[in-house]
N, C-alpha and C. Protein backbone atom coordinates (compact mmCIF):
# COMPACT_ATOMS: atom_id res chain seq x y z
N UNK A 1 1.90 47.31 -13.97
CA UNK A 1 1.94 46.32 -15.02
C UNK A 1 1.40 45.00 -14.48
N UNK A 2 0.28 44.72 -15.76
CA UNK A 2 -0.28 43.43 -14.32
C UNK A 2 0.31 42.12 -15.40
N UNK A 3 1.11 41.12 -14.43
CA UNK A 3 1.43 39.89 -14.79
C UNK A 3 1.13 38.53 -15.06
N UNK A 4 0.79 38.08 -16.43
CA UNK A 4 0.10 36.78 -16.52
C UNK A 4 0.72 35.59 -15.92
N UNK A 5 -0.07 34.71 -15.79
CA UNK A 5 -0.41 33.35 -15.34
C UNK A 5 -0.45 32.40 -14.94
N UNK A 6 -1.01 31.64 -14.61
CA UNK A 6 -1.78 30.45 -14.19
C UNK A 6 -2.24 30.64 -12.35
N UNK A 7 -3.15 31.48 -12.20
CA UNK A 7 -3.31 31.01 -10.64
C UNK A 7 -4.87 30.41 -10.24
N UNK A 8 -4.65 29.27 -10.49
CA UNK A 8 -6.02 28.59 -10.35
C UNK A 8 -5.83 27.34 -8.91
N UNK A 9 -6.86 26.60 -8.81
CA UNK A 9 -6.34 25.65 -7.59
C UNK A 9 -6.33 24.60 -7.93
N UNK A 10 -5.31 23.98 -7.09
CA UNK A 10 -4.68 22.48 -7.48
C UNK A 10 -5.56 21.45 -7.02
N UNK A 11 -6.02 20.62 -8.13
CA UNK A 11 -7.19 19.63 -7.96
C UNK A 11 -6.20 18.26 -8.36
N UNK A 12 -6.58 17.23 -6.98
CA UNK A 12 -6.06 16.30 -6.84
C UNK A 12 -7.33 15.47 -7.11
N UNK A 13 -7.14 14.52 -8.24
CA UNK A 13 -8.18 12.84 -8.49
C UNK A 13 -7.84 11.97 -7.44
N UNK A 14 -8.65 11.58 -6.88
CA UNK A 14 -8.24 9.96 -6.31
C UNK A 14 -8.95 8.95 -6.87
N UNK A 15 -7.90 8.12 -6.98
CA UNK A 15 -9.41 6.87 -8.14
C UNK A 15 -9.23 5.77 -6.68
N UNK A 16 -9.95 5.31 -6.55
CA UNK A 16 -9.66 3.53 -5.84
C UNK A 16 -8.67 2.59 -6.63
N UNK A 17 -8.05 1.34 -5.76
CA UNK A 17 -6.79 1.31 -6.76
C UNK A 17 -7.34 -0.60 -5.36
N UNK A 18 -8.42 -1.22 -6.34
CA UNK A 18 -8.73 -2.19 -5.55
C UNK A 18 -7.07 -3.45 -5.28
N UNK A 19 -7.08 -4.00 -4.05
CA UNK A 19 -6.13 -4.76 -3.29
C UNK A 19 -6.31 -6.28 -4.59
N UNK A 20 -5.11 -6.73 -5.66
CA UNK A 20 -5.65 -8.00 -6.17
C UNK A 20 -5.85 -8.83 -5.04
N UNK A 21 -6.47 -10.00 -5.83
CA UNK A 21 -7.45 -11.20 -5.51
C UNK A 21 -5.58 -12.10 -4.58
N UNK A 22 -4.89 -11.82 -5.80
CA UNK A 22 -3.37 -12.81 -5.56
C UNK A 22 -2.82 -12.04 -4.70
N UNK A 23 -2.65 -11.21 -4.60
CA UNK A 23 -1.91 -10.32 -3.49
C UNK A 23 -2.55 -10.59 -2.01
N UNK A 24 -4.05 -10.47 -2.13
CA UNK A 24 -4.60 -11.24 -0.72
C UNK A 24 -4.78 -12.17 -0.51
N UNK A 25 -4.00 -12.97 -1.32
CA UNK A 25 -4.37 -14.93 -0.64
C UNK A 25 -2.80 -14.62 -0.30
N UNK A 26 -1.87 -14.70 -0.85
CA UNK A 26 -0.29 -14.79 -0.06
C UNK A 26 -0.28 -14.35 1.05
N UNK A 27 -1.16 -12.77 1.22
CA UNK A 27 -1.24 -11.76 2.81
C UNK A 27 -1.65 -13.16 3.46
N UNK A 28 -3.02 -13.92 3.41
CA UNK A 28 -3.85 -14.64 4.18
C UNK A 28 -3.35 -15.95 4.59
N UNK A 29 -2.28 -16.18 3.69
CA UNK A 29 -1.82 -17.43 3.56
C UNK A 29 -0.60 -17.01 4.52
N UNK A 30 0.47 -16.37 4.72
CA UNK A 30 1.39 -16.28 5.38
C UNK A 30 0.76 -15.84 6.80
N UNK A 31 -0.03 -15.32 6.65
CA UNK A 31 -0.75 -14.56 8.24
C UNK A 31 -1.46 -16.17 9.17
N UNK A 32 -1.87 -16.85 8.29
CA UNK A 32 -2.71 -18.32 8.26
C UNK A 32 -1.46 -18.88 9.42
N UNK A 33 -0.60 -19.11 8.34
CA UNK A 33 0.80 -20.31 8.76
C UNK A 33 1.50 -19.55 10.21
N UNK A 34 1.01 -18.46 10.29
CA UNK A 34 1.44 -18.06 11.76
C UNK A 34 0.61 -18.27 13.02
N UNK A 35 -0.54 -18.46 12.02
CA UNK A 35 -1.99 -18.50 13.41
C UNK A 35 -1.91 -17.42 13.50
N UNK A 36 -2.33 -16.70 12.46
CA UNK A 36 -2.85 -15.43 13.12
C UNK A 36 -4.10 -15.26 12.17
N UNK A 37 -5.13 -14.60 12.85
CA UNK A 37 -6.60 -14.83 12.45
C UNK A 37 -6.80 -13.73 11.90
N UNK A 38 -7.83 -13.82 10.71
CA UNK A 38 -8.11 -12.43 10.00
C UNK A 38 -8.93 -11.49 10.71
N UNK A 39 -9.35 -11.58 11.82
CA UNK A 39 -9.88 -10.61 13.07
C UNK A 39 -8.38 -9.90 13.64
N UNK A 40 -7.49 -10.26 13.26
CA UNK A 40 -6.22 -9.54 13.67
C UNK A 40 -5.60 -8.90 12.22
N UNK A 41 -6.23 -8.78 11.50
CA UNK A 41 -5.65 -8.21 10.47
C UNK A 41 -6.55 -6.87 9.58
N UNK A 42 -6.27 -6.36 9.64
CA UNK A 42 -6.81 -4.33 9.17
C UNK A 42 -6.43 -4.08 7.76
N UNK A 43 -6.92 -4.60 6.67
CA UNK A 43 -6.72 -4.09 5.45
C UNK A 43 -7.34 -2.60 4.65
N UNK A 44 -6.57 -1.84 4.34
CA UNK A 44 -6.90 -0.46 3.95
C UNK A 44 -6.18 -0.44 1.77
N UNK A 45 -7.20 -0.57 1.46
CA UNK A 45 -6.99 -0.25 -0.04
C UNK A 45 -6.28 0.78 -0.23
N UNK A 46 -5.07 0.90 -1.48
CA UNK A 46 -4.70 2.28 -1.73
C UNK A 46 -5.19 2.88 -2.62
N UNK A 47 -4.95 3.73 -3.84
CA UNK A 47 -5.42 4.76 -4.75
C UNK A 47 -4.27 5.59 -4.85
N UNK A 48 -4.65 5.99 -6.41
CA UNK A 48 -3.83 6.74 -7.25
C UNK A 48 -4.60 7.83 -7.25
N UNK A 49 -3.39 8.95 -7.32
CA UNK A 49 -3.72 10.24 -6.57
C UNK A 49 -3.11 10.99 -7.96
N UNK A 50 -4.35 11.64 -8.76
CA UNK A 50 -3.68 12.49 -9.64
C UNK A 50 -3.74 13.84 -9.97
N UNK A 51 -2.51 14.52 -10.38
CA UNK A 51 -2.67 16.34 -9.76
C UNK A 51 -3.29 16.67 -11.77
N UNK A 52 -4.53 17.04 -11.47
CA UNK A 52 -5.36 17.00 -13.09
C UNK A 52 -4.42 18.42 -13.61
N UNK A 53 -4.30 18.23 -14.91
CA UNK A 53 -3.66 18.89 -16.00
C UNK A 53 -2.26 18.69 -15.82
N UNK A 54 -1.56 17.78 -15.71
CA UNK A 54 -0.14 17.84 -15.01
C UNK A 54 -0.16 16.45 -15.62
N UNK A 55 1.49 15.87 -15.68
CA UNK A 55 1.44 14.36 -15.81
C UNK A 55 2.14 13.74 -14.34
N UNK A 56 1.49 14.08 -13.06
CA UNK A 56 2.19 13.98 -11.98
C UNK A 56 0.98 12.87 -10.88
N UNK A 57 0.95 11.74 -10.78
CA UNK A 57 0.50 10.99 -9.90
C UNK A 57 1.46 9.85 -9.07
N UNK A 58 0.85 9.77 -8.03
CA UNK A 58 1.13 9.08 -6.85
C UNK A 58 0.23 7.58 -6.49
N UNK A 59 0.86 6.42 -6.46
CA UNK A 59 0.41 5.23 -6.49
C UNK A 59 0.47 5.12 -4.40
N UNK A 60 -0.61 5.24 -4.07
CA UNK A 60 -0.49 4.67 -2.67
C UNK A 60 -0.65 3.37 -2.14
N UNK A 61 0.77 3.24 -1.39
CA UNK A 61 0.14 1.57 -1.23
C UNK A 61 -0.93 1.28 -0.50
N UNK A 62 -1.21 -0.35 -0.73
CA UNK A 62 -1.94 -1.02 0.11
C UNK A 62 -1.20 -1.06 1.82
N UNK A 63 -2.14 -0.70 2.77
CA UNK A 63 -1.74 -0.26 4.54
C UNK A 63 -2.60 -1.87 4.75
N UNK A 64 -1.54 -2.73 5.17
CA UNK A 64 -2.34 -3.80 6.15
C UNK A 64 -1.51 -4.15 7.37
N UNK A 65 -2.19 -4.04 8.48
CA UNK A 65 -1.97 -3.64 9.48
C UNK A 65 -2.29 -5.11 10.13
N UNK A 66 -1.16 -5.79 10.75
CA UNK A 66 -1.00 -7.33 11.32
C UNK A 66 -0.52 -7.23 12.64
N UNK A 67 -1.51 -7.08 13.97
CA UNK A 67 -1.08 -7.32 15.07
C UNK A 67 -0.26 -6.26 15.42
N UNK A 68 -1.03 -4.90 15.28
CA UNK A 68 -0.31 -3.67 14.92
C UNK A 68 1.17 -3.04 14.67
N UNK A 69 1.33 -3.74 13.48
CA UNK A 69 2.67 -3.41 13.00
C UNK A 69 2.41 -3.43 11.68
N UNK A 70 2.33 -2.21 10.53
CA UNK A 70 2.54 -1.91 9.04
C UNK A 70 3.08 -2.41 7.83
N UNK A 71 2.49 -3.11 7.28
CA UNK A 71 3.08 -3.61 6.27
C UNK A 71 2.67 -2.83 4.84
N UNK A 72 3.32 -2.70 3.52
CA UNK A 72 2.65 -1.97 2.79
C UNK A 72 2.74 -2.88 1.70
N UNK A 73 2.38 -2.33 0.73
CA UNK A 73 2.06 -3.49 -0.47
C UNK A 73 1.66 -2.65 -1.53
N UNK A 74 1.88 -3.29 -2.56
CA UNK A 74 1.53 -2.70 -3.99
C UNK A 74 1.45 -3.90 -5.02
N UNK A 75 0.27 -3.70 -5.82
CA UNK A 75 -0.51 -4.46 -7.20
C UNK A 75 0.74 -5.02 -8.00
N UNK A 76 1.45 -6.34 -7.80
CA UNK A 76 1.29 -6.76 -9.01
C UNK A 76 3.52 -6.24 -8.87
N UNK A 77 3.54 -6.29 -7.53
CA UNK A 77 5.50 -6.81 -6.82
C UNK A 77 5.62 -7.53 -5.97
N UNK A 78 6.62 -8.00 -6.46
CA UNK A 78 6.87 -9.36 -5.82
C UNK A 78 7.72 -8.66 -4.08
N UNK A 79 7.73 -7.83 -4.12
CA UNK A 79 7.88 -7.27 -3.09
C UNK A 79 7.57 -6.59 -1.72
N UNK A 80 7.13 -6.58 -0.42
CA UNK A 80 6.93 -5.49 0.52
C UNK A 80 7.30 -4.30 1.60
N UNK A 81 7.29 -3.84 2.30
CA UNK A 81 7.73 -2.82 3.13
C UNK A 81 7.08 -2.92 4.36
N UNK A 82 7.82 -2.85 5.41
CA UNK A 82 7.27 -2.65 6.99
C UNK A 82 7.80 -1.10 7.26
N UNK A 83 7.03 -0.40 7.76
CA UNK A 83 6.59 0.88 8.51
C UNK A 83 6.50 1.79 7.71
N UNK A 84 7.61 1.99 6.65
CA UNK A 84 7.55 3.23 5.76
C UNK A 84 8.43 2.46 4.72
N UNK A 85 8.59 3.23 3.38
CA UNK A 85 9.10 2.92 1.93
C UNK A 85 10.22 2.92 1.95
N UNK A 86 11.42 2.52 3.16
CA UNK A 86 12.84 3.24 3.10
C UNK A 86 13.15 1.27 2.70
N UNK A 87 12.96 0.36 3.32
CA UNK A 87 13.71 -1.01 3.31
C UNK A 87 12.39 -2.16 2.50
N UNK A 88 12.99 -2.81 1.06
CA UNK A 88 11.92 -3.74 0.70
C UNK A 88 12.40 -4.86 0.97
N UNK A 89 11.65 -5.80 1.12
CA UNK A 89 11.90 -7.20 0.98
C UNK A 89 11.04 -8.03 0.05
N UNK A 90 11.49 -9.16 0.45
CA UNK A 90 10.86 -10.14 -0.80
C UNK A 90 9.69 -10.90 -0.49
N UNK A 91 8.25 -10.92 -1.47
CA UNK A 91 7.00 -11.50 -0.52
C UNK A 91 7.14 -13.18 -0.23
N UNK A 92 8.42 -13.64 -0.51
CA UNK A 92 8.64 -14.90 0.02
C UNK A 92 9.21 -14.76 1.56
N UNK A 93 9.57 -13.76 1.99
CA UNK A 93 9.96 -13.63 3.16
C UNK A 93 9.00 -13.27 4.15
N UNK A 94 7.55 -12.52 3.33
CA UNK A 94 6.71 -12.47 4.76
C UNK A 94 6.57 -12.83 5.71
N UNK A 95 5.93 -14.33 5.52
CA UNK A 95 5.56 -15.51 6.56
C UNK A 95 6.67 -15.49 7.86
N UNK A 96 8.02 -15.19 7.18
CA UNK A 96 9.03 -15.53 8.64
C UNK A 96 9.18 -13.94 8.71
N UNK A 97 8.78 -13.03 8.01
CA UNK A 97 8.69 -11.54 8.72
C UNK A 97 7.56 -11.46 9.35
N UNK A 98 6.57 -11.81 8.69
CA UNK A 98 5.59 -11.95 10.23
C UNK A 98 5.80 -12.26 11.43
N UNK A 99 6.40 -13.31 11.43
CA UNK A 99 6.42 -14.72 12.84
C UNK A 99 7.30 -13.40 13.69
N UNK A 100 8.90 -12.67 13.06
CA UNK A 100 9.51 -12.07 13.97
C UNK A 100 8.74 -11.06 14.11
N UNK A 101 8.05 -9.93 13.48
CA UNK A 101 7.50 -9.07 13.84
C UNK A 101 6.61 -8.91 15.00
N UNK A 102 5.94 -10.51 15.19
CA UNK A 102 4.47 -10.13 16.06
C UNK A 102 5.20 -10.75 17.17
């Protein structure tokens, strides 16, 4: 008895998911007030990752990388993350999370 369906392969979209204009002057501006130079700083855009025919996507953050230590970021919160998504803080706190971090 042969059994129907669905075995086809799972196709993932990635769109580009550009870094705002406001989100990188605060990065530049708190990185600034530390003295730390944008030759020390590694910005990596994220993208939305979508599994087609499904209503299932994934928002990846923005990876900027300050004097090698991870910060992550996302479009449009007032919020960020250092190393991984487990602890957020507030993007008024960067500037003095920078200073201790580096």
């Amino acid at each position: 008895m042969k059994k129907e369906g669905w075995c086809g392969i799972i196709r993932i979209v990635k769109k580009k998911n550009k870094i705002r204009e406001e989100l990188l002057s605060k990065i530049e501006w708190a990185c600034s007030l530390n003295s730390i130079k944008l030759e020390q700083i590694r910005i990596y855009e994220g993208c939305l990752r979508i599994i087609e025919h499904t209503n299932l996507a994934y928002v990846e953050p923005h990876r900027v990388i300050i004097k090698d230590k991870l910060f992550l970021f996302f479009n449009e919160c007032d919020y960020f993350y250092v190393g991984d998504l487990r602890y957020k803080y507030s993007l008024s706190q960067l500037k003095d999370y920078i200073s201790k971090a580096t």
